[in-house]
N, C-alpha and C. Protein backbone atom coordinates (compact mmCIF):
# COMPACT_ATOMS: atom_id res chain seq x y z
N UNK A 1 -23.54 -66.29 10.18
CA UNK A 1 -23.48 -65.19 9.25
C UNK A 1 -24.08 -63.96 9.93
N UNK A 2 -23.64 -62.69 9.75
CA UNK A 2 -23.89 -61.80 10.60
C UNK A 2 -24.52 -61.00 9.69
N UNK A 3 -25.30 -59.92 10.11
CA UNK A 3 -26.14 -59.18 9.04
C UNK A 3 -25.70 -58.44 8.04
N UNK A 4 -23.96 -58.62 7.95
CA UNK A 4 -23.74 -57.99 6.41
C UNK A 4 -23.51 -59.11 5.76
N UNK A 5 -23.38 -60.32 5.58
CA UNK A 5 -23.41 -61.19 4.83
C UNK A 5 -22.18 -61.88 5.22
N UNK A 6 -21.38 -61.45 6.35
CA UNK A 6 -19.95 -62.10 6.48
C UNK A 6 -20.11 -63.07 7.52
N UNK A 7 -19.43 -63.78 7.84
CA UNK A 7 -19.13 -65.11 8.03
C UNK A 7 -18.22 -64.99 9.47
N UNK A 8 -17.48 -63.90 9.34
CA UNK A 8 -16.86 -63.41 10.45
C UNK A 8 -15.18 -62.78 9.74
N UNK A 9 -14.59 -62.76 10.67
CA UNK A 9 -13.47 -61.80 10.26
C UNK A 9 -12.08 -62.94 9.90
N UNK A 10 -12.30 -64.45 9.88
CA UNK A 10 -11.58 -65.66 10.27
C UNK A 10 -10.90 -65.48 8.76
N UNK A 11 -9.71 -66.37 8.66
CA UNK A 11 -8.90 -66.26 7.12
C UNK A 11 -9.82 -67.24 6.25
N UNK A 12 -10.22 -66.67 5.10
CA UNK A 12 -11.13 -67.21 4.10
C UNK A 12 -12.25 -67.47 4.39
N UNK A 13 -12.82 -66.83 5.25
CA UNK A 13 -14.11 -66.63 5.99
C UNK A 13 -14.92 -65.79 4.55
N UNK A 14 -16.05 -66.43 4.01
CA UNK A 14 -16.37 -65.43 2.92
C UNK A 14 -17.31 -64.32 3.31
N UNK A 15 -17.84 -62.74 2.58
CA UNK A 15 -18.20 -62.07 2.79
C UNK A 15 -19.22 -61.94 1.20
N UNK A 16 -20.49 -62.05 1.37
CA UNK A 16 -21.30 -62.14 -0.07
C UNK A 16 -22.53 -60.52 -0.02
N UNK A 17 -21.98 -60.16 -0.94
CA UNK A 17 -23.15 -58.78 -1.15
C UNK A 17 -22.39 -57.74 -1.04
N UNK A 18 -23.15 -56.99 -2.09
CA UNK A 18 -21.99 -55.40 -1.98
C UNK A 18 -22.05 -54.66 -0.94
N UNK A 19 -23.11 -54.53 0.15
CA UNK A 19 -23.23 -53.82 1.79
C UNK A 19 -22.26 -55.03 2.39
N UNK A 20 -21.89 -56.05 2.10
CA UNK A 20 -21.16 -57.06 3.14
C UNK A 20 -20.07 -56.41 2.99
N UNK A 21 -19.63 -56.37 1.43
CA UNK A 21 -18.13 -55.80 1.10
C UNK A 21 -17.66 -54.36 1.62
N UNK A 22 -18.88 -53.31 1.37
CA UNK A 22 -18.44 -52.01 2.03
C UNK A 22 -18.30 -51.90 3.22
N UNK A 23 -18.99 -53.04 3.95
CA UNK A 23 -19.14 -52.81 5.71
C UNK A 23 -17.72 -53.23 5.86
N UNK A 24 -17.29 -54.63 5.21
CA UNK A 24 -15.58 -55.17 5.44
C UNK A 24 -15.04 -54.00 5.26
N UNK A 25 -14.62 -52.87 4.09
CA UNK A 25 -13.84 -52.47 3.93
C UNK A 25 -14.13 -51.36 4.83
N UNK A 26 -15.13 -50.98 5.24
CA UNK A 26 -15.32 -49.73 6.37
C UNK A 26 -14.50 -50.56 8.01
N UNK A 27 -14.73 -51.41 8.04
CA UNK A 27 -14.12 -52.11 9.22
C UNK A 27 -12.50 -51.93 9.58
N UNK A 28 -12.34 -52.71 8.21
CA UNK A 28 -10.39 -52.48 8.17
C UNK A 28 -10.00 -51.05 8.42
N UNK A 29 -10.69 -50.02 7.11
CA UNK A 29 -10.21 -48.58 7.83
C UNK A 29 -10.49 -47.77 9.11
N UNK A 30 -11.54 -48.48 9.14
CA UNK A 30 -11.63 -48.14 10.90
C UNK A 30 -10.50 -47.84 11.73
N UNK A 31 -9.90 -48.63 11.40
CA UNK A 31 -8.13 -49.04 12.43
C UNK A 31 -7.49 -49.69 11.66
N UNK A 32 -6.58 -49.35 10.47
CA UNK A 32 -5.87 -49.70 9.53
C UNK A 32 -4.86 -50.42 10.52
N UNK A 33 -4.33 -49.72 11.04
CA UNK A 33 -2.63 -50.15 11.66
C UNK A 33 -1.68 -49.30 11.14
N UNK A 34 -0.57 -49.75 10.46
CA UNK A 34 0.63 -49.17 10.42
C UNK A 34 0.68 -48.71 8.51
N UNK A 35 0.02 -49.54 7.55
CA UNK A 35 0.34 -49.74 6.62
C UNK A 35 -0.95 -50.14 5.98
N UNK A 36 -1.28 -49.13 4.70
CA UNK A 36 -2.61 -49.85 4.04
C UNK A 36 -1.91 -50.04 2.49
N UNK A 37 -2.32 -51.38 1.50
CA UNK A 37 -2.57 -51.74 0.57
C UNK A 37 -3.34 -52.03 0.29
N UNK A 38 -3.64 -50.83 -1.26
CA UNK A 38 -5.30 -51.43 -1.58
C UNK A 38 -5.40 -51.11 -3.08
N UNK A 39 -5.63 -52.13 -3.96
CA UNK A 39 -5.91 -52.15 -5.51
C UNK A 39 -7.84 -52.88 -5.82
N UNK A 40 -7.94 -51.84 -6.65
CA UNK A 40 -9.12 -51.71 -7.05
C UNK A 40 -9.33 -51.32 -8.37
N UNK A 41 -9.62 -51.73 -9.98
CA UNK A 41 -9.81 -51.55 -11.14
C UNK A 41 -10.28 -49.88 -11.11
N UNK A 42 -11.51 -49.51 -10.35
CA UNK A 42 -11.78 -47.98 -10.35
C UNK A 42 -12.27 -47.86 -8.89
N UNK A 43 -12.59 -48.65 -7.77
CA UNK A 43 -12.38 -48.58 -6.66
C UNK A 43 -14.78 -47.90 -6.86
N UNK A 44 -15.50 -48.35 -7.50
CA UNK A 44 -16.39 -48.11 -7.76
C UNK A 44 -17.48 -49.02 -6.60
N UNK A 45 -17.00 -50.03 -5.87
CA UNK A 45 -17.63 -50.27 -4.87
C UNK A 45 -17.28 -50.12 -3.54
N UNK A 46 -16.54 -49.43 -3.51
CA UNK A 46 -15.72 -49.03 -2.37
C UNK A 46 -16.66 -47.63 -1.42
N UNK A 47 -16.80 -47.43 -0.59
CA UNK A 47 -17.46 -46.78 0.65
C UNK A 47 -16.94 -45.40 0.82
N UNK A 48 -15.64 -44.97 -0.51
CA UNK A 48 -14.75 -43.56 -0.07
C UNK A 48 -15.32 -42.10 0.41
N UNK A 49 -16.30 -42.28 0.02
CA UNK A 49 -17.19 -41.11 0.29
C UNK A 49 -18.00 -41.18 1.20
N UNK A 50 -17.89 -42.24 2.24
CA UNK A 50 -18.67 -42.00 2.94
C UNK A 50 -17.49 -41.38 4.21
N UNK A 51 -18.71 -40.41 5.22
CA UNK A 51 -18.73 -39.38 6.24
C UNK A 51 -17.78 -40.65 7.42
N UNK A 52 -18.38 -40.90 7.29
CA UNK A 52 -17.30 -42.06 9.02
C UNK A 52 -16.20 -42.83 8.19
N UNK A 53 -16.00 -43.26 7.21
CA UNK A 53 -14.54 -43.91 6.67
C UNK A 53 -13.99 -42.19 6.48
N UNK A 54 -14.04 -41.28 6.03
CA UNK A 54 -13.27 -40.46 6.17
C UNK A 54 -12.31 -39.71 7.48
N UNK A 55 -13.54 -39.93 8.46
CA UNK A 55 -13.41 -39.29 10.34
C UNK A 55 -12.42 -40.04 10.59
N UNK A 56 -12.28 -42.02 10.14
CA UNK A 56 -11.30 -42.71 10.55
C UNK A 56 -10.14 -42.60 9.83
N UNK A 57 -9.99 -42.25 8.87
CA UNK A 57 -8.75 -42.27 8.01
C UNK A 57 -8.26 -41.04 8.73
N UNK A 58 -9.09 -39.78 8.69
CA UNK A 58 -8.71 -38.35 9.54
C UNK A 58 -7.91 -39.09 10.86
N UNK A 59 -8.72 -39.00 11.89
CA UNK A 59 -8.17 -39.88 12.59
C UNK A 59 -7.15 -40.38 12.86
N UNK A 60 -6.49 -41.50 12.48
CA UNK A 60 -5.11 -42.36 11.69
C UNK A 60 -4.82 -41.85 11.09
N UNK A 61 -4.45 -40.53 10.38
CA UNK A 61 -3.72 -39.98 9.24
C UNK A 61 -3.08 -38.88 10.09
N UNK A 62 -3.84 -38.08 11.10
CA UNK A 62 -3.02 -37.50 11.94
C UNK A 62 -2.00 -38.18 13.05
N UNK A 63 -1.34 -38.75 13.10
CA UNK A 63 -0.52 -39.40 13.97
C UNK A 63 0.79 -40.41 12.84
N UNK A 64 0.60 -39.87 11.64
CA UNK A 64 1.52 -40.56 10.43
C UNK A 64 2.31 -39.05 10.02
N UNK A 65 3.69 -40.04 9.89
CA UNK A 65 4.50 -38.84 8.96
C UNK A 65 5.16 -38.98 7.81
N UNK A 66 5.19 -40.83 7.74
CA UNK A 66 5.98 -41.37 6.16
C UNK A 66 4.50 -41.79 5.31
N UNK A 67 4.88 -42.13 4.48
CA UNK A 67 3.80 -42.38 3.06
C UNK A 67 3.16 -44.11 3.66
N UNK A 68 2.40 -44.11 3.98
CA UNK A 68 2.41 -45.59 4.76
C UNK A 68 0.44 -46.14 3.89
N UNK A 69 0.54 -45.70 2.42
CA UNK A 69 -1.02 -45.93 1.99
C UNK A 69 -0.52 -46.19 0.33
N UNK A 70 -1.03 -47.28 0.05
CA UNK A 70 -0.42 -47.10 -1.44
C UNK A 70 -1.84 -47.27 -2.10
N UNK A 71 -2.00 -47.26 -3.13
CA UNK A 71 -3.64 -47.06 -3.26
C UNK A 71 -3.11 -47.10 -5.06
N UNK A 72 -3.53 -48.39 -5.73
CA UNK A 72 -3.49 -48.89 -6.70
C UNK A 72 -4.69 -49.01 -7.70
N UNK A 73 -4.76 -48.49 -9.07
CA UNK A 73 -6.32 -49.02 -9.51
C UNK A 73 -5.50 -48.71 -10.98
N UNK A 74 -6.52 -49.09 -12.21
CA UNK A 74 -6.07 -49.05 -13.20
C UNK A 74 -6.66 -47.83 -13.77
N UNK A 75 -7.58 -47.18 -13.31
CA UNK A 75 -7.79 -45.64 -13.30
C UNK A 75 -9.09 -44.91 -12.09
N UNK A 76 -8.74 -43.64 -11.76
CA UNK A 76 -8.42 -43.20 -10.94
C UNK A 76 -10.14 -42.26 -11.28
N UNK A 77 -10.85 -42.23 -12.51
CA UNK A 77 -12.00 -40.99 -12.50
C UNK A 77 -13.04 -41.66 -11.30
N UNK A 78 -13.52 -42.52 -11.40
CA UNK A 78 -14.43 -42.25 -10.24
C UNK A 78 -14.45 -42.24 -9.15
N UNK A 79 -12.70 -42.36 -8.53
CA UNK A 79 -12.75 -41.51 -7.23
C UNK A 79 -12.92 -40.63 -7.33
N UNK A 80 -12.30 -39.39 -8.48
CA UNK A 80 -12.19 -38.14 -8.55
C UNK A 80 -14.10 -37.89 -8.70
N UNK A 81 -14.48 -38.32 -9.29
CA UNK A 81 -15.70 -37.65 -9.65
C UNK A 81 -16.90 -38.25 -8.30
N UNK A 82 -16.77 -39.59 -8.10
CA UNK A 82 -17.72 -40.07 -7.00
C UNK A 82 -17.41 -40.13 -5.66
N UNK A 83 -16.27 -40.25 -5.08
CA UNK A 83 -16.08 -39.69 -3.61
C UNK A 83 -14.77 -38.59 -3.93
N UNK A 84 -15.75 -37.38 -3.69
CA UNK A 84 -15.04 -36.29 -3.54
C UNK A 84 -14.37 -35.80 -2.10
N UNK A 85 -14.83 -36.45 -1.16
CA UNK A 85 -14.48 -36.20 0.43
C UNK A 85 -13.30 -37.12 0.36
N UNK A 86 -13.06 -38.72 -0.22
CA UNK A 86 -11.72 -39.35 -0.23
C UNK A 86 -11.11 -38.14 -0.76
N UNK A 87 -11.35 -37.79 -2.62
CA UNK A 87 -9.96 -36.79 -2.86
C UNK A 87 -9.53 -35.96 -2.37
N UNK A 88 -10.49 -35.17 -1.40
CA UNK A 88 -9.89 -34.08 -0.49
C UNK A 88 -8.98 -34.53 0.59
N UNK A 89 -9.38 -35.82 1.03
CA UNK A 89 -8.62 -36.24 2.26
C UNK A 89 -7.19 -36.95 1.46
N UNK A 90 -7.46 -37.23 0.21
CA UNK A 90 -5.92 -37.80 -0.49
C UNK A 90 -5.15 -36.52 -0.84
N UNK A 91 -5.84 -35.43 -0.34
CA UNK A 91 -5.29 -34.10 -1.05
C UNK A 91 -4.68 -34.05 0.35
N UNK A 92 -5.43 -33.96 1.58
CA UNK A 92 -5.03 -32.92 2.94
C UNK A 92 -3.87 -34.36 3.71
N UNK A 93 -3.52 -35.31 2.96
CA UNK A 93 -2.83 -36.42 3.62
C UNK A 93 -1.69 -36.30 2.36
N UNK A 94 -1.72 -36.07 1.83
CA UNK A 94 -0.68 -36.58 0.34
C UNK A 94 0.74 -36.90 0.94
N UNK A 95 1.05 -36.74 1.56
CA UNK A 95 2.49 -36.95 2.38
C UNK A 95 2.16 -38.24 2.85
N UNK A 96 1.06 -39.11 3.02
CA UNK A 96 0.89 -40.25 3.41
C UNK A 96 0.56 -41.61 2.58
N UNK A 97 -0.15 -40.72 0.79
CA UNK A 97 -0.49 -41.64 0.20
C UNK A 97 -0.07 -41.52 -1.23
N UNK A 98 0.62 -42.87 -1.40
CA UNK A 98 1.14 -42.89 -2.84
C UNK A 98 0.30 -43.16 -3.82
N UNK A 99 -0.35 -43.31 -4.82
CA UNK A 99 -1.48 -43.61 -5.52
C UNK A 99 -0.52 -44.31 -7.28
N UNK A 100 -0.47 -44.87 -7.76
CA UNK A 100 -0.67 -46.03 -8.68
C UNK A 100 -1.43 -45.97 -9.72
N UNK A 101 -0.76 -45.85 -11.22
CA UNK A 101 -2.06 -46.58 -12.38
C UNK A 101 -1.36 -47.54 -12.86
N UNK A 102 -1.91 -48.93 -12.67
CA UNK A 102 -1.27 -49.94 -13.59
C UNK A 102 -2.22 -50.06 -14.88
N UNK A 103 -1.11 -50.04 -16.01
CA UNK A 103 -1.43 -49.89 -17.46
C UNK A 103 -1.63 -51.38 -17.54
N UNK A 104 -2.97 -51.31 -18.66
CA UNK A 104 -3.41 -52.69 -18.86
C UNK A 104 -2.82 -53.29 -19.39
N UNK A 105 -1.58 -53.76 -19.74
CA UNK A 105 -0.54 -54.49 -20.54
C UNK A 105 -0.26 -54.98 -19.02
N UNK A 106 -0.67 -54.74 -17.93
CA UNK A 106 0.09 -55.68 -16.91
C UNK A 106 -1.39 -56.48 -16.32
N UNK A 107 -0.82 -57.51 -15.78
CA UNK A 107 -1.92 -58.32 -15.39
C UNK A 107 -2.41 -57.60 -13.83
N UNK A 108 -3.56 -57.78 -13.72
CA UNK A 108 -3.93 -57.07 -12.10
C UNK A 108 -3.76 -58.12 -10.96
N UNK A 109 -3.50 -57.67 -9.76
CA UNK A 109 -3.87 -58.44 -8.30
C UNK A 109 -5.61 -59.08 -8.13
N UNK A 110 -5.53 -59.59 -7.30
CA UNK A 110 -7.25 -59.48 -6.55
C UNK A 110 -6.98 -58.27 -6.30
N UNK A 111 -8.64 -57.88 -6.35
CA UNK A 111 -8.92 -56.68 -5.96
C UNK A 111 -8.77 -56.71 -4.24
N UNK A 112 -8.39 -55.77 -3.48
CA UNK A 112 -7.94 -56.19 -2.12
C UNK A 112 -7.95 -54.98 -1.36
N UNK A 113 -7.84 -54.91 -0.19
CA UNK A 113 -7.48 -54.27 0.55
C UNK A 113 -6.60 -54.58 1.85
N UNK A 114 -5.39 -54.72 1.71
CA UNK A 114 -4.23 -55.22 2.73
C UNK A 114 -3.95 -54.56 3.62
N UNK A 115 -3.70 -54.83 5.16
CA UNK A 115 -3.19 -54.43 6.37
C UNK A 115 -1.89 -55.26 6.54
N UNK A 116 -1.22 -54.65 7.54
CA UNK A 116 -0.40 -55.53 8.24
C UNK A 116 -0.70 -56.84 8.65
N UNK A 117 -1.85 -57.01 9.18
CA UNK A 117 -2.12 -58.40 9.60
C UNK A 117 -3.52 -59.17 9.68
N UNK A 118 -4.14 -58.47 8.47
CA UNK A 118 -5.49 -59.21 7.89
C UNK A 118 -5.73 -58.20 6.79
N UNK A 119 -6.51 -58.84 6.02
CA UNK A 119 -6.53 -57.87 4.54
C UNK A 119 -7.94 -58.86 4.21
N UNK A 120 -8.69 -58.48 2.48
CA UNK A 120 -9.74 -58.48 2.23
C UNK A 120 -9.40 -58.86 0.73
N UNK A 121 -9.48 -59.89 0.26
CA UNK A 121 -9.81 -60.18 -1.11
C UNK A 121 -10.69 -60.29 -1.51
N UNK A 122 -11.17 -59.43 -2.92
CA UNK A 122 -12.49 -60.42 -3.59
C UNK A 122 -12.37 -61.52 -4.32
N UNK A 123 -13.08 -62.29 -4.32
CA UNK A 123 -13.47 -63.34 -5.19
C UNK A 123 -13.92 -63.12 -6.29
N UNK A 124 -13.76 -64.34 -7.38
CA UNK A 124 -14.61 -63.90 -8.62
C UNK A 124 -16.13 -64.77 -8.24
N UNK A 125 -16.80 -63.92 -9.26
CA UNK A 125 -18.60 -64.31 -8.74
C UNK A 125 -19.26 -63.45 -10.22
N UNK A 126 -20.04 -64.15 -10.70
CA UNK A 126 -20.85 -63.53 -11.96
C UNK A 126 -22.00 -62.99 -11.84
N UNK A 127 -22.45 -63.29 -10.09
CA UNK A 127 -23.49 -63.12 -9.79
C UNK A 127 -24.02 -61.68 -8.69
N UNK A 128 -22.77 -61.40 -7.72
CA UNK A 128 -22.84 -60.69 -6.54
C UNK A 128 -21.30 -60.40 -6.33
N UNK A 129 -21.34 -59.51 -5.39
CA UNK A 129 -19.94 -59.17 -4.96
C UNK A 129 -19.74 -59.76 -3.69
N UNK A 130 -18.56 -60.94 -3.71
CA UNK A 130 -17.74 -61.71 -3.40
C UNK A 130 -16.81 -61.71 -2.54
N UNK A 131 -16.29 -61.76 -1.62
CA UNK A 131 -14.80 -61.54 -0.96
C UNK A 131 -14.31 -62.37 0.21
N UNK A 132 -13.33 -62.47 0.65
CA UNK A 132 -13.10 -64.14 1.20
C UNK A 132 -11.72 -62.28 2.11
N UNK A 133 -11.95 -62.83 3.57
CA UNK A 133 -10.89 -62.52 4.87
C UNK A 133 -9.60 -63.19 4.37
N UNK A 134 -8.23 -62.80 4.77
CA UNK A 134 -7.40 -63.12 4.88
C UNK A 134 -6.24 -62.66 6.01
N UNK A 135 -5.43 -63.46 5.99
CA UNK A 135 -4.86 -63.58 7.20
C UNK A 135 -3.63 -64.61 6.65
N UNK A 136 -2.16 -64.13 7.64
CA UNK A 136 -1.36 -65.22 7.51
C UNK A 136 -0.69 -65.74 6.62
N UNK A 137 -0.42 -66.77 5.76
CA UNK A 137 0.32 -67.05 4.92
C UNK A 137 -0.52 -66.66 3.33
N UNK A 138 -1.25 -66.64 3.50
CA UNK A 138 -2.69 -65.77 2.48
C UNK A 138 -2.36 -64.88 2.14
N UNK A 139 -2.17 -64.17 3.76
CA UNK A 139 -2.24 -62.59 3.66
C UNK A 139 -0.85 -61.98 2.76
N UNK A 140 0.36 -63.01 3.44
CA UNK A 140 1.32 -62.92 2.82
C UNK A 140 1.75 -62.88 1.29
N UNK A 141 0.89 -63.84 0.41
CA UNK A 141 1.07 -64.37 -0.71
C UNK A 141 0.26 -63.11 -1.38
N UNK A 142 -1.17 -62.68 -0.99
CA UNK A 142 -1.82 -61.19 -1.39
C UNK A 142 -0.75 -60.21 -1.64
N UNK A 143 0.04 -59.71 -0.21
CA UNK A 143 0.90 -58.83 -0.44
C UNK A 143 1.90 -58.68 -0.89
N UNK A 144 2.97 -60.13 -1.35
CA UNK A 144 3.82 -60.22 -2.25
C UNK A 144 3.10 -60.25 -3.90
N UNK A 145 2.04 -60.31 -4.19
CA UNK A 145 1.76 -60.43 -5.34
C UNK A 145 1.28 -58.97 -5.72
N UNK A 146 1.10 -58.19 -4.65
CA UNK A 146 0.63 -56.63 -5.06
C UNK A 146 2.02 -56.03 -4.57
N UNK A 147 2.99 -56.30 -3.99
CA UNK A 147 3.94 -55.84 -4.36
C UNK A 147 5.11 -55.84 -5.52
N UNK A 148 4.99 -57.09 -6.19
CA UNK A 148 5.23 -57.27 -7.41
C UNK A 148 4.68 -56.39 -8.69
N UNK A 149 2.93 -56.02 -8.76
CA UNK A 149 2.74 -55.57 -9.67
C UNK A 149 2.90 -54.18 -9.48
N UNK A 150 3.27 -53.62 -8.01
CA UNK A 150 3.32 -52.29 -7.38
C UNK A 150 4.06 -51.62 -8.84
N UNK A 151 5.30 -52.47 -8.85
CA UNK A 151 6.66 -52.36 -8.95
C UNK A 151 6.61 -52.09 -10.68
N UNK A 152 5.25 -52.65 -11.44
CA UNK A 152 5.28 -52.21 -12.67
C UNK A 152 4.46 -51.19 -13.41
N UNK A 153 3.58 -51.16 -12.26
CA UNK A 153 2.99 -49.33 -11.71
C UNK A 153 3.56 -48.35 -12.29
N UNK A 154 2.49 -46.97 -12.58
CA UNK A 154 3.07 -45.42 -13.07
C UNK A 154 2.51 -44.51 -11.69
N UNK A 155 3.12 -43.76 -11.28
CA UNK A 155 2.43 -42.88 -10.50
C UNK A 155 1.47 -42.38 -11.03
N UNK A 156 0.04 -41.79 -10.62
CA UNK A 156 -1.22 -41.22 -10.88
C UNK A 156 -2.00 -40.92 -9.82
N UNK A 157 -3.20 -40.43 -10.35
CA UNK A 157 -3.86 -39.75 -9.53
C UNK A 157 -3.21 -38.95 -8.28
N UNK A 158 -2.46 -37.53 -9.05
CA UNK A 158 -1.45 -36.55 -8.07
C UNK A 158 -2.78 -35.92 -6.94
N UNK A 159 -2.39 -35.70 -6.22
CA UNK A 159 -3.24 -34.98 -4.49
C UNK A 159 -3.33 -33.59 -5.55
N UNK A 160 -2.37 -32.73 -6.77
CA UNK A 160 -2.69 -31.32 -6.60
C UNK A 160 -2.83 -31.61 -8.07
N UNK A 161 -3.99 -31.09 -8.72
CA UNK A 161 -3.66 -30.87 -10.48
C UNK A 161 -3.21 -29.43 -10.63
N UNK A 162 -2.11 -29.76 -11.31
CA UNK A 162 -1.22 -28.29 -11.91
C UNK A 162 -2.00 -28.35 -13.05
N UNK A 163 -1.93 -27.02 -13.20
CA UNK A 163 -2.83 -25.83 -14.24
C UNK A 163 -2.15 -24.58 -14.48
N UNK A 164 -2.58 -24.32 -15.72
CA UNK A 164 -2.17 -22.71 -15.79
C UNK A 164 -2.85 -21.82 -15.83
């Protein structure tokens, strides 16, 4: 076990504690790859505001020209209100990232964060925040199941609020 609580980066390798979980998800964006999927209820333990996950998304976001980020949650205020440096960068990328509200009449994914070829599930836990590596036929079954609920998705959280 390494000093964020993870186990290592192996498929179902678990990751226990909310610094384990932000360090995972600071890792993956580090070097996304080609394609990010990521659903999160309000995305409230998530690292968006921090100064170095932004430099890397900067980073990787300059060298993209199709929409290659889909970014799923069932609402969208405390990105807007608690990482204000993500919304600017979902503002100065918007050509890259599609954003998602699934209405609660639909059932949710794991909460996740998917790559091309390893991704991050949480686990359920009553106690701590939870999350198990994936990889492979895992990884596969993650991303067909968030592409399914993609699909019953509303667009939200727009990069520009129109006003008058």
């Amino acid at each position: 076990m390494n000093e964020f609580g993870s186990q290592g980066d192996g498929n179902g390798q678990e990751i226990r504690g909310r610094m384990a979980w932000q360090q995972a998800i600071k890792e993956l964006l580090g070097a996304p790859g080609a394609v990010i999927s990521m659903y999160s209820p309000d995305f409230s333990d998530w690292p968006l505001n921090q100064a170095d996950v932004i430099a890397a998304l900067d980073a990787w976001g300059q060298a993209r020209r199709q929409p290659c980020v889909r970014m799923l949650a069932r609402h969208f205020d405390v990105v807007q209100r608690d990482a204000p440096r993500f919304a600017q960068w979902r503002t100065r990328f918007a050509h890259l990232v599609v954003c998602h509200v699934l209405p609660e009449e639909f059932a949710a994914p794991q909460e996740c964060l998917l790559l091309r070829n390893r991704g991050l599930l949480a686990l359920p836990s009553q106690t701590f925040r939870l999350g198990s590596w994936c990889s492979g036929a895992r990884l596969h079954a993650a991303v067909g199941l968030f592409d399914q609920v993609w699909q019953q998705s509303e667009p939200g959280f727009p990069a520009q609020a129109l006003g008058l």
